[in-house]
Protein backbone atom coordinates (compact mmCIF):
# COMPACT_ATOMS: atom_id res chain seq x y z
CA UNK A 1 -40.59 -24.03 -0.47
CA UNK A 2 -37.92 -22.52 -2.04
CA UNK A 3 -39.49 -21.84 -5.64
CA UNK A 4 -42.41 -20.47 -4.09
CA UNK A 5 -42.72 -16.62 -5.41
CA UNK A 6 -42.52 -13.89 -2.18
CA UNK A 7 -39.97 -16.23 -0.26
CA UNK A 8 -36.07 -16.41 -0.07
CA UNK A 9 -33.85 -18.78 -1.20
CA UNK A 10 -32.29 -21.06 1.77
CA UNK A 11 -28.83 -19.63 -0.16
CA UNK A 12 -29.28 -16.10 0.62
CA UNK A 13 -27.51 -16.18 4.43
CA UNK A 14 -25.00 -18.73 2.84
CA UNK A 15 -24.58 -15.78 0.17
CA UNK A 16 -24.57 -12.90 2.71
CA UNK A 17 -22.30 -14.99 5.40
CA UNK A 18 -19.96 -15.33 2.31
CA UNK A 19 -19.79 -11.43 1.45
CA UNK A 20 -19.34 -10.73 5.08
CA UNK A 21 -16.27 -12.79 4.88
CA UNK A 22 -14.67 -11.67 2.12
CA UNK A 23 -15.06 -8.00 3.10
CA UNK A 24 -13.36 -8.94 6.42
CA UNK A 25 -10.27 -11.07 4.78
CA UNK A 26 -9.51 -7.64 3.11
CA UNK A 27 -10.49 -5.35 5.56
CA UNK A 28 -8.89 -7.08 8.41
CA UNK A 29 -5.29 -7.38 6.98
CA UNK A 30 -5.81 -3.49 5.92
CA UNK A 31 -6.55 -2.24 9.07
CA UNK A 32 -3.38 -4.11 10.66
CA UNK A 33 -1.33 -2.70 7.97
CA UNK A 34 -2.33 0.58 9.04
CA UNK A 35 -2.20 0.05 13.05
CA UNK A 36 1.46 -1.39 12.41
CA UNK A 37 2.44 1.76 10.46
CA UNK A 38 2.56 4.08 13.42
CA UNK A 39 4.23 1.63 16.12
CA UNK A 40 8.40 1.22 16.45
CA UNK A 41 10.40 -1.85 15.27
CA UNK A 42 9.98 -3.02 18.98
CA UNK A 43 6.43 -3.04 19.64
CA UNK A 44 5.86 -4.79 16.00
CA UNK A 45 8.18 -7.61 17.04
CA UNK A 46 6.79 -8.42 20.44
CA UNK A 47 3.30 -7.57 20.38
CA UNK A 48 0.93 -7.85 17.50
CA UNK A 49 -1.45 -4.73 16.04
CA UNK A 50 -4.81 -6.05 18.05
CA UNK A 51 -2.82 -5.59 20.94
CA UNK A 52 -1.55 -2.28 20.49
CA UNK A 53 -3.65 -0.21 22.48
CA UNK A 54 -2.86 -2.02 25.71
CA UNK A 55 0.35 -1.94 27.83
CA UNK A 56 2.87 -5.13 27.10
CA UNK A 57 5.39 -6.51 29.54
CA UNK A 58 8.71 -7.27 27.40
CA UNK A 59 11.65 -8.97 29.03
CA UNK A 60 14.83 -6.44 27.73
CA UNK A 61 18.42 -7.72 27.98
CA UNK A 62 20.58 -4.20 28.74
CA UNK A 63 24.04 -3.22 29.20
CA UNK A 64 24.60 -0.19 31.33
CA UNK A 65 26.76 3.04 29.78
CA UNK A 66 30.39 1.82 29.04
CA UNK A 67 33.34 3.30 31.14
CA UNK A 68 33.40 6.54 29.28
CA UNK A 69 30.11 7.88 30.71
CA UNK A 70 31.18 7.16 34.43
CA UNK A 71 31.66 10.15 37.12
CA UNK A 72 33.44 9.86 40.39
CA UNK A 73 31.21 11.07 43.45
CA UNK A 74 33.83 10.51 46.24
CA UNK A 75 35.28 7.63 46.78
CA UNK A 76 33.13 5.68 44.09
CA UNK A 77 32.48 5.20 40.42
CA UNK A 78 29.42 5.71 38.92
CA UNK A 79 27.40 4.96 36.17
CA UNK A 80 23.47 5.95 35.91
CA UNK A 81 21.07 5.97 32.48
CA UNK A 82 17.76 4.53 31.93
CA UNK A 83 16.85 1.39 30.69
CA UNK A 84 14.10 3.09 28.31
CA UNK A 85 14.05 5.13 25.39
CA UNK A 86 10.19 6.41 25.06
CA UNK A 87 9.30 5.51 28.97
CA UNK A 88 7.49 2.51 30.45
CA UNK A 89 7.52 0.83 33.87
CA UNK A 90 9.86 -1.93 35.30
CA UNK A 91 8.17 -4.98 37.16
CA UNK A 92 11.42 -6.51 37.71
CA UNK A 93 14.97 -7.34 36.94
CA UNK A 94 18.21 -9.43 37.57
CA UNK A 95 21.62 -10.22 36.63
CA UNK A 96 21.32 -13.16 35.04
CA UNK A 97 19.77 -14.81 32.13
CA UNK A 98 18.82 -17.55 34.43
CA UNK A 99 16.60 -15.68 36.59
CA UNK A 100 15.85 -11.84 35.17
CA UNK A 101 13.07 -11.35 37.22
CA UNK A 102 15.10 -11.86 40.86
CA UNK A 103 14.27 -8.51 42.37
CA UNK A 104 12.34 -6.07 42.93
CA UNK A 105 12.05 -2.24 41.76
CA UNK A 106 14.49 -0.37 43.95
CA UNK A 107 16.34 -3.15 45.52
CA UNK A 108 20.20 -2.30 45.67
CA UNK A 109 22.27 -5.59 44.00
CA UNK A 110 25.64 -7.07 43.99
CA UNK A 111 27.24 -7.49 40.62
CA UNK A 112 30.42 -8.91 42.69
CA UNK A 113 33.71 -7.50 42.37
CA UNK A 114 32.22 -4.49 44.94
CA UNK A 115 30.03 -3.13 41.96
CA UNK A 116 26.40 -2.98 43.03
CA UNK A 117 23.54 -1.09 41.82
CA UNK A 118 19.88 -0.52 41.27
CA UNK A 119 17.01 -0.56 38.57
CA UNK A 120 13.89 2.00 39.35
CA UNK A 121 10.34 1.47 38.77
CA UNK A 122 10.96 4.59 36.38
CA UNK A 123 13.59 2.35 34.48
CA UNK A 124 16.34 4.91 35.84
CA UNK A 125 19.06 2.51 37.13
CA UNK A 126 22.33 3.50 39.11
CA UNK A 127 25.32 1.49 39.60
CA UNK A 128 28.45 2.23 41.48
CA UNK A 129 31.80 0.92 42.08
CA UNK A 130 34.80 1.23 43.93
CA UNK A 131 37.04 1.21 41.50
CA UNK A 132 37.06 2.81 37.85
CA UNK A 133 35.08 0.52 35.41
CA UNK A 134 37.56 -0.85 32.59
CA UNK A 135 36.23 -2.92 29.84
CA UNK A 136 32.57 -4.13 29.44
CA UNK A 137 30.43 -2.94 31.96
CA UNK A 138 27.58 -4.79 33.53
CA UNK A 139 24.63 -6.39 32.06
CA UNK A 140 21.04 -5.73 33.30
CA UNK A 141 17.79 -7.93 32.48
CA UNK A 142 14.57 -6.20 32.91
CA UNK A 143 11.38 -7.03 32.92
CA UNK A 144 8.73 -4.03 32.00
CA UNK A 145 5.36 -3.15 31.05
CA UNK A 146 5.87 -0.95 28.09
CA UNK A 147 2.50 1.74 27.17
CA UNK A 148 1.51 1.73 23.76
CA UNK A 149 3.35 4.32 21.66
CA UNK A 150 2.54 5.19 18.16
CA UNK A 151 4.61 7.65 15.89
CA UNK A 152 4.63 9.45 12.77
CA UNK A 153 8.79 8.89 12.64
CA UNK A 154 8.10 5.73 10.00
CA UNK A 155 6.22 8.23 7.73
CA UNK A 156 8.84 10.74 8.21
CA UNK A 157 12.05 8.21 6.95
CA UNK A 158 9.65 6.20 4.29
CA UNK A 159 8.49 9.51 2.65
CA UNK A 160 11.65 11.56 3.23
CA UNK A 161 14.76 9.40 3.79
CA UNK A 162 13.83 6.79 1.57
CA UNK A 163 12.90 8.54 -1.08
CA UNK A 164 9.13 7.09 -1.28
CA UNK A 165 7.84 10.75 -1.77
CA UNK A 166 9.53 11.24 -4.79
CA UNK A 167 8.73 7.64 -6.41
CA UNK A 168 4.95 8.82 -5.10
CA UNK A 169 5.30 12.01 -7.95
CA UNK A 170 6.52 9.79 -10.33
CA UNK A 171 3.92 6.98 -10.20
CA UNK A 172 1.14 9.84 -10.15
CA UNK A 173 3.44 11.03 -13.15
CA UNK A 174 2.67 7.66 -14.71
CA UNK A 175 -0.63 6.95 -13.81
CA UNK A 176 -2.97 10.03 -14.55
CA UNK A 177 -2.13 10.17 -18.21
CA UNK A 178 -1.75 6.30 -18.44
CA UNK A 179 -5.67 6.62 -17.12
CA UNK A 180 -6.93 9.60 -19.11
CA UNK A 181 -5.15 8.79 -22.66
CA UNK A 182 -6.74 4.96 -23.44
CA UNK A 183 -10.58 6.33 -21.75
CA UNK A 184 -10.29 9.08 -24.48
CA UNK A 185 -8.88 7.06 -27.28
CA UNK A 186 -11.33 3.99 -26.15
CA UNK A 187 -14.52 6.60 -26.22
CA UNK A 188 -14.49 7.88 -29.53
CA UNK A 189 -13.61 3.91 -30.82
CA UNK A 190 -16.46 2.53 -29.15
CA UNK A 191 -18.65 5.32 -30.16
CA UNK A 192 -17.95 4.49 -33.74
CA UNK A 193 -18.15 0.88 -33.34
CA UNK A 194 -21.34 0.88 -31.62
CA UNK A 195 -23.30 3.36 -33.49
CA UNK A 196 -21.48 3.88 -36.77
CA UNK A 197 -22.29 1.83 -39.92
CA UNK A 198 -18.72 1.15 -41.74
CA UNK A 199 -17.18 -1.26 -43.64
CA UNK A 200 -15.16 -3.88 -41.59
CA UNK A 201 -17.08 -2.97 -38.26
CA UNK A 202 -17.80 -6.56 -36.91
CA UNK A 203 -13.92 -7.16 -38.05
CA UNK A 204 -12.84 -4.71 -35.88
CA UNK A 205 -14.93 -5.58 -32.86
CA UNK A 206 -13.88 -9.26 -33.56
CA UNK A 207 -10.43 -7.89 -32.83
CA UNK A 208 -10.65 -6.26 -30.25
CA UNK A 209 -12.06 -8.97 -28.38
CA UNK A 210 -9.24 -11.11 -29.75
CA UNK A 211 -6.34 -8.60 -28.23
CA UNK A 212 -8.11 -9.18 -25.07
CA UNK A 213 -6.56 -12.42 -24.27
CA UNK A 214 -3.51 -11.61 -25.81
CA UNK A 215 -0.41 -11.74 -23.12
CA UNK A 216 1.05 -8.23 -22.55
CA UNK A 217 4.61 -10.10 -22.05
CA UNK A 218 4.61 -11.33 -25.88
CA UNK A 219 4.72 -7.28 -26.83
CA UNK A 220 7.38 -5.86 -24.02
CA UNK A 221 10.63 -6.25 -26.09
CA UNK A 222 9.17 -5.18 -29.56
CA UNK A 223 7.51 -2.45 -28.15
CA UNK A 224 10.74 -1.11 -26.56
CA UNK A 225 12.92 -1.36 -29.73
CA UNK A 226 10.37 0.55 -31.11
CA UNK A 227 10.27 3.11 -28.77
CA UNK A 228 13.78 3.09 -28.55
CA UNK A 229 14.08 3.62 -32.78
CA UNK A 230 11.71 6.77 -32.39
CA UNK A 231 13.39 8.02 -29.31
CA UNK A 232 10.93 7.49 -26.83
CA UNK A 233 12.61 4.50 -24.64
CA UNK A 234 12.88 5.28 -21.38
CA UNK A 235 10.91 8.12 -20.97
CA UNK A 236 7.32 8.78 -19.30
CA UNK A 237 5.66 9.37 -22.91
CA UNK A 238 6.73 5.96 -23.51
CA UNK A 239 5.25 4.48 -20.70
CA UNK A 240 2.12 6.43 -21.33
CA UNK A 241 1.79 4.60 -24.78
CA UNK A 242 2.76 1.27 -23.45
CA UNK A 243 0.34 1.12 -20.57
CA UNK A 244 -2.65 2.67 -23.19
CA UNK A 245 -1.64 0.50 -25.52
CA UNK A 246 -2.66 -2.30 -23.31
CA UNK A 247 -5.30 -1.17 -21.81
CA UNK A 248 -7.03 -0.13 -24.64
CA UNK A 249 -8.55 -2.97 -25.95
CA UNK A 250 -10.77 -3.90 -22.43
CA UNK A 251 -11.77 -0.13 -22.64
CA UNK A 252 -13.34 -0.56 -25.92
CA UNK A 253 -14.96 -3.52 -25.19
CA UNK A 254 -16.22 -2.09 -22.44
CA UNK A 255 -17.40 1.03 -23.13
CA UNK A 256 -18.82 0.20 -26.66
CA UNK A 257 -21.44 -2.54 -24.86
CA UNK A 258 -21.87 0.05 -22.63
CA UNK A 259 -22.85 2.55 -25.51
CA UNK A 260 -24.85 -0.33 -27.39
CA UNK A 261 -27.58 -0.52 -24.76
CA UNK A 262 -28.51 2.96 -24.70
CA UNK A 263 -31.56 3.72 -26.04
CA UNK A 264 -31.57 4.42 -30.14
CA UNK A 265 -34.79 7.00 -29.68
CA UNK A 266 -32.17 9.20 -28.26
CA UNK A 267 -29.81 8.94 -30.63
CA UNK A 268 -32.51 9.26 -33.67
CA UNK A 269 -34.24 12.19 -32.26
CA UNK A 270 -30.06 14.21 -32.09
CA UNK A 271 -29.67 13.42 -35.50
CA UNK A 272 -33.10 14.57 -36.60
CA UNK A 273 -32.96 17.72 -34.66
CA UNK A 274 -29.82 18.27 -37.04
CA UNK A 275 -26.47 17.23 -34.33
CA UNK A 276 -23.84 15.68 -35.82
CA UNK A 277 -22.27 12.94 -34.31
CA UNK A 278 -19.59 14.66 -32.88
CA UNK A 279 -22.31 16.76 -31.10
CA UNK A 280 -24.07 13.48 -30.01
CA UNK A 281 -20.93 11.52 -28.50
CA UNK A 282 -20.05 14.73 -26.72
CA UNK A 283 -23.66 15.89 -25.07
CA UNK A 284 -25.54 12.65 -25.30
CA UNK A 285 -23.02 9.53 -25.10
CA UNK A 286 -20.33 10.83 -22.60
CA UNK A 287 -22.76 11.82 -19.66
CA UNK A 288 -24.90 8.77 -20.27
CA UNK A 289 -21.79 6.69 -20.59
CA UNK A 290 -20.08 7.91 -16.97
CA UNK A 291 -20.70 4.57 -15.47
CA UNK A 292 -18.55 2.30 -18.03
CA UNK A 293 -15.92 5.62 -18.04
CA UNK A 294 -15.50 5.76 -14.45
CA UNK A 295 -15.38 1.52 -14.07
CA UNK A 296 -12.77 1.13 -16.57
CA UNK A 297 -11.29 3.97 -14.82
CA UNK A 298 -10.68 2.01 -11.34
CA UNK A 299 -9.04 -1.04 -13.68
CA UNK A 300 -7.18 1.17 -15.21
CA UNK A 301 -5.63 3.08 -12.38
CA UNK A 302 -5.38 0.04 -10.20
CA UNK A 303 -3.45 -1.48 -12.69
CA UNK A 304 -0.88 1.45 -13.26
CA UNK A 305 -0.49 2.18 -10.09
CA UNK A 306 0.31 -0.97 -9.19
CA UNK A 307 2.38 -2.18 -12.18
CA UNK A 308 6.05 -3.46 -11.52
CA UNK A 309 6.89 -4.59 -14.88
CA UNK A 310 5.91 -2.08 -17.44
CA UNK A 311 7.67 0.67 -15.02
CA UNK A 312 11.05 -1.93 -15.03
CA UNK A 313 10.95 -2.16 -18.41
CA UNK A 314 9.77 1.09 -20.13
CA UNK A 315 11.35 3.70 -17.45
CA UNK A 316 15.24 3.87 -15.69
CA UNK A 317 16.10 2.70 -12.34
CA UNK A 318 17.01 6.47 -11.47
CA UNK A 319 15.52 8.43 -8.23
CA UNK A 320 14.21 10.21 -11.04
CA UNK A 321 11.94 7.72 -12.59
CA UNK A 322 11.32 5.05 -10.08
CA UNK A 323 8.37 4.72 -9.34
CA UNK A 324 6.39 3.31 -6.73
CA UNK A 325 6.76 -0.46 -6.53
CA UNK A 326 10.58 -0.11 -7.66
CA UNK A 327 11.17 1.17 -4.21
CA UNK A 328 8.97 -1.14 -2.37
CA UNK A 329 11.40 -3.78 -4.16
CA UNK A 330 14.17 -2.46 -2.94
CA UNK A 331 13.46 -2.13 0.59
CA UNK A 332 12.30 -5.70 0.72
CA UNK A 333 15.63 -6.35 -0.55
CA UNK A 334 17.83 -4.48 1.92
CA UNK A 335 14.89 -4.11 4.87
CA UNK A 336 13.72 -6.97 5.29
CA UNK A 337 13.70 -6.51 8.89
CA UNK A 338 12.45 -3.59 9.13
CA UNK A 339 8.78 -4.09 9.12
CA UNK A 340 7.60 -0.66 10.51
CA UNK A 341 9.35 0.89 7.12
CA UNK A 342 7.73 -1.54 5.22
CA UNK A 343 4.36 -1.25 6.96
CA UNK A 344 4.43 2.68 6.48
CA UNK A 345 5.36 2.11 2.71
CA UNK A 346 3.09 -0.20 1.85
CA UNK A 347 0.17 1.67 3.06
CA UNK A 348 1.47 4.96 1.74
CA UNK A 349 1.02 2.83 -1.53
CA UNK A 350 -2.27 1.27 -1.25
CA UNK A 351 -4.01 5.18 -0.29
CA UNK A 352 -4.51 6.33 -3.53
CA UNK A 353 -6.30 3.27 -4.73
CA UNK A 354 -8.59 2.72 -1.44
CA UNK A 355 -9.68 6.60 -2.04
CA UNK A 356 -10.29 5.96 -6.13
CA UNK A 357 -12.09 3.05 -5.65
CA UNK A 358 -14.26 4.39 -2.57
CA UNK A 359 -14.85 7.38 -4.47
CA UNK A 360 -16.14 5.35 -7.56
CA UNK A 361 -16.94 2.12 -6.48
CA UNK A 362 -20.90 2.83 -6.90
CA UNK A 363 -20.32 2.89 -10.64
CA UNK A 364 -18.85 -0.17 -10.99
CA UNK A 365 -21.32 -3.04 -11.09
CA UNK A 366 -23.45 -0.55 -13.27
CA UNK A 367 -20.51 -0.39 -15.60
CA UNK A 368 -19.48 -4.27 -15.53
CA UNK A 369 -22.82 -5.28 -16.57
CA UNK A 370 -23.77 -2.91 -19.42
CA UNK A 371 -25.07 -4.85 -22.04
CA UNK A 372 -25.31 -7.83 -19.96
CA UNK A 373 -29.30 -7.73 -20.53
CA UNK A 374 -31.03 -6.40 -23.15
């Protein structure tokens, strides 16, 4: 029954059920990333995102104020704080490891030695002795139900302190002209290799489809002597070249198949009406052509934005020039504890690309399959 014209394939919910999970392997993660960016290093490490809009009970190990912050009131010694830093609600607490949760809220304890003292429901705590405290002071163990807190203070020391807002301006440095310059270049080539009669044409198409699967790693080092014998090395024009360079030859190919299946009668009817082609690639071909442009586009931006080597290799490790994924290396170097930092970098670094590619996304399939059918 499956052949049969009008009905659907038994495939299509295996198909759709597929899609569905795809879209939530990405979207999933995403969303977590972005959840875990606003909570504190404690939250992230004892409750996970899905949970973050409900109240947790943590067990916190505490040592009251040393001897410095005590006040005399009388004939005692005393020492009073609170157990929190952003609020929350004790259940219970102790003295010992062994049993943390052996009173209640309130309850007045002996720490021996005549100090005794008390833990809140507010997490204020109060402890007292008859003597000045010397040396280490007590330890408390609490038991609390912590509300959920989110803050913008991991923006604040990813984009500020750790210098993630500069590296931000120079990977938009890097990427908008490393975008623009091949789409330009790759434009007018495949323009002129799809609608151009010239000697060598099919040698130069067979070409580019040959740099396609060429390994950008085989051209790093050349390519930097060069740059570095004209004067360039090191410095965002050479970068711009470098990442044009190789992107360049996908853009052609793209765009000129792209080009290839517009209709000809358009094309004739310019030139006999007297346009040059100048006049037809820039009122006819470009605005017909905004699919493949804006497709090649996302690649291209994706790719720049994202890029790790080119930026090592063609630009300084400066504040200057680092870019992007140079700091994100670093602070998985020295931060590797520090997930909230890395959580607010890492989507700080995917934002760009969601908003390009949601912003463009309903050109791509058009633009991946031009000239796919004739």
């Amino acid at each position: 029954m499956d052949n049969i014209a009008g009905t659907k394939s038994s495939l299509v919910w295996a198909v759709n059920i597929a899609v569905v999970v795809l879209v939530l392997l990405w979207t999933i993660p995403t969303f977590g990333l972005l959840v875990s960016s606003f909570r504190d290093r404690d939250q992230i490490a004892t409750t996970g995102w899905w949970s973050s809009l409900f109240p947790h009970e943590a067990s916190l190990r505490f040592r009251i104020g040393d001897a410095e912050t005590q006040r005399q009131e009388g004939e005692v010694f005393v020492i009073d704080g609170s157990v929190f830093e952003a609020g929350g609600t004790v259940s219970a607490f102790g003295t010992s490891n062994r049993d943390p949760a052996a009173h209640e809220p309130g309850e007045v304890v002996d720490f021996g030695d005549g100090i005794s003292g008390t833990v809140n429901e507010d997490g204020t705590y109060r402890v007292t002795s008859p003597t000045a405290f010397e040396g280490r002071s007590p330890r408390l163990f609490v038991t609390s139900v912590t509300p959920p807190r989110f803050t913008l203070e991991n923006y604040d020391r990813v984009l500020f302190a750790q210098g993630l807002g500069r590296a931000f301006l120079n990977t938009m440095t890097v990427t908008i002209p490393a975008t623009v310059i091949p789409i330009l270049v790759a434009a007018f080539a495949a323009y002129a290799l799809a609608w151009m009669e010239f000697p060598g044409r099919s040698l130069l198409i067979a070409s580019v489809v040959g740099l396609l699967v060429v390994p950008l790693q085989l051209a790093l080092i050349p390519l930097l002597q060069l740059h570095n014998a004209i004067g360039i090395g090191k410095d965002y024009l050479g970068i711009w070249l470098a990442h044009s360079a190789f992107g360049l030859p996908l853009a052609i190919y793209l765009l000129r198949n792209y080009m290839v299946g517009l209709p000809r009668e358009i094309i004739e009817s310019a030139r006999v009406d007297g346009a040059t082609d100048f006049q037809i690639f820039l009122k006819i071909i470009l605005p017909l052509s905004f699919p493949a442009l804006a497709s090649f586009a996302i690649f291209q931006f994706l790719w720049t934005w994202n890029d790790l080597l080119i930026a090592t290799v063609f630009l300084g490790n400066t504040q200057d020039q680092l870019v992007m994924t140079g700091v994100l290396r670093e602070l998985l170097g020295s931060r590797g504890g520090d997930w909230e930092i890395l959580a607010a970098s890492a989507f700080v670094s995917i934002s760009v690309p969601l908003v390009v590619f949601f912003a463009m996304q309903k050109y791509l399939v058009r633009g991946l399959l031009a000239g796919s059918v004739k």
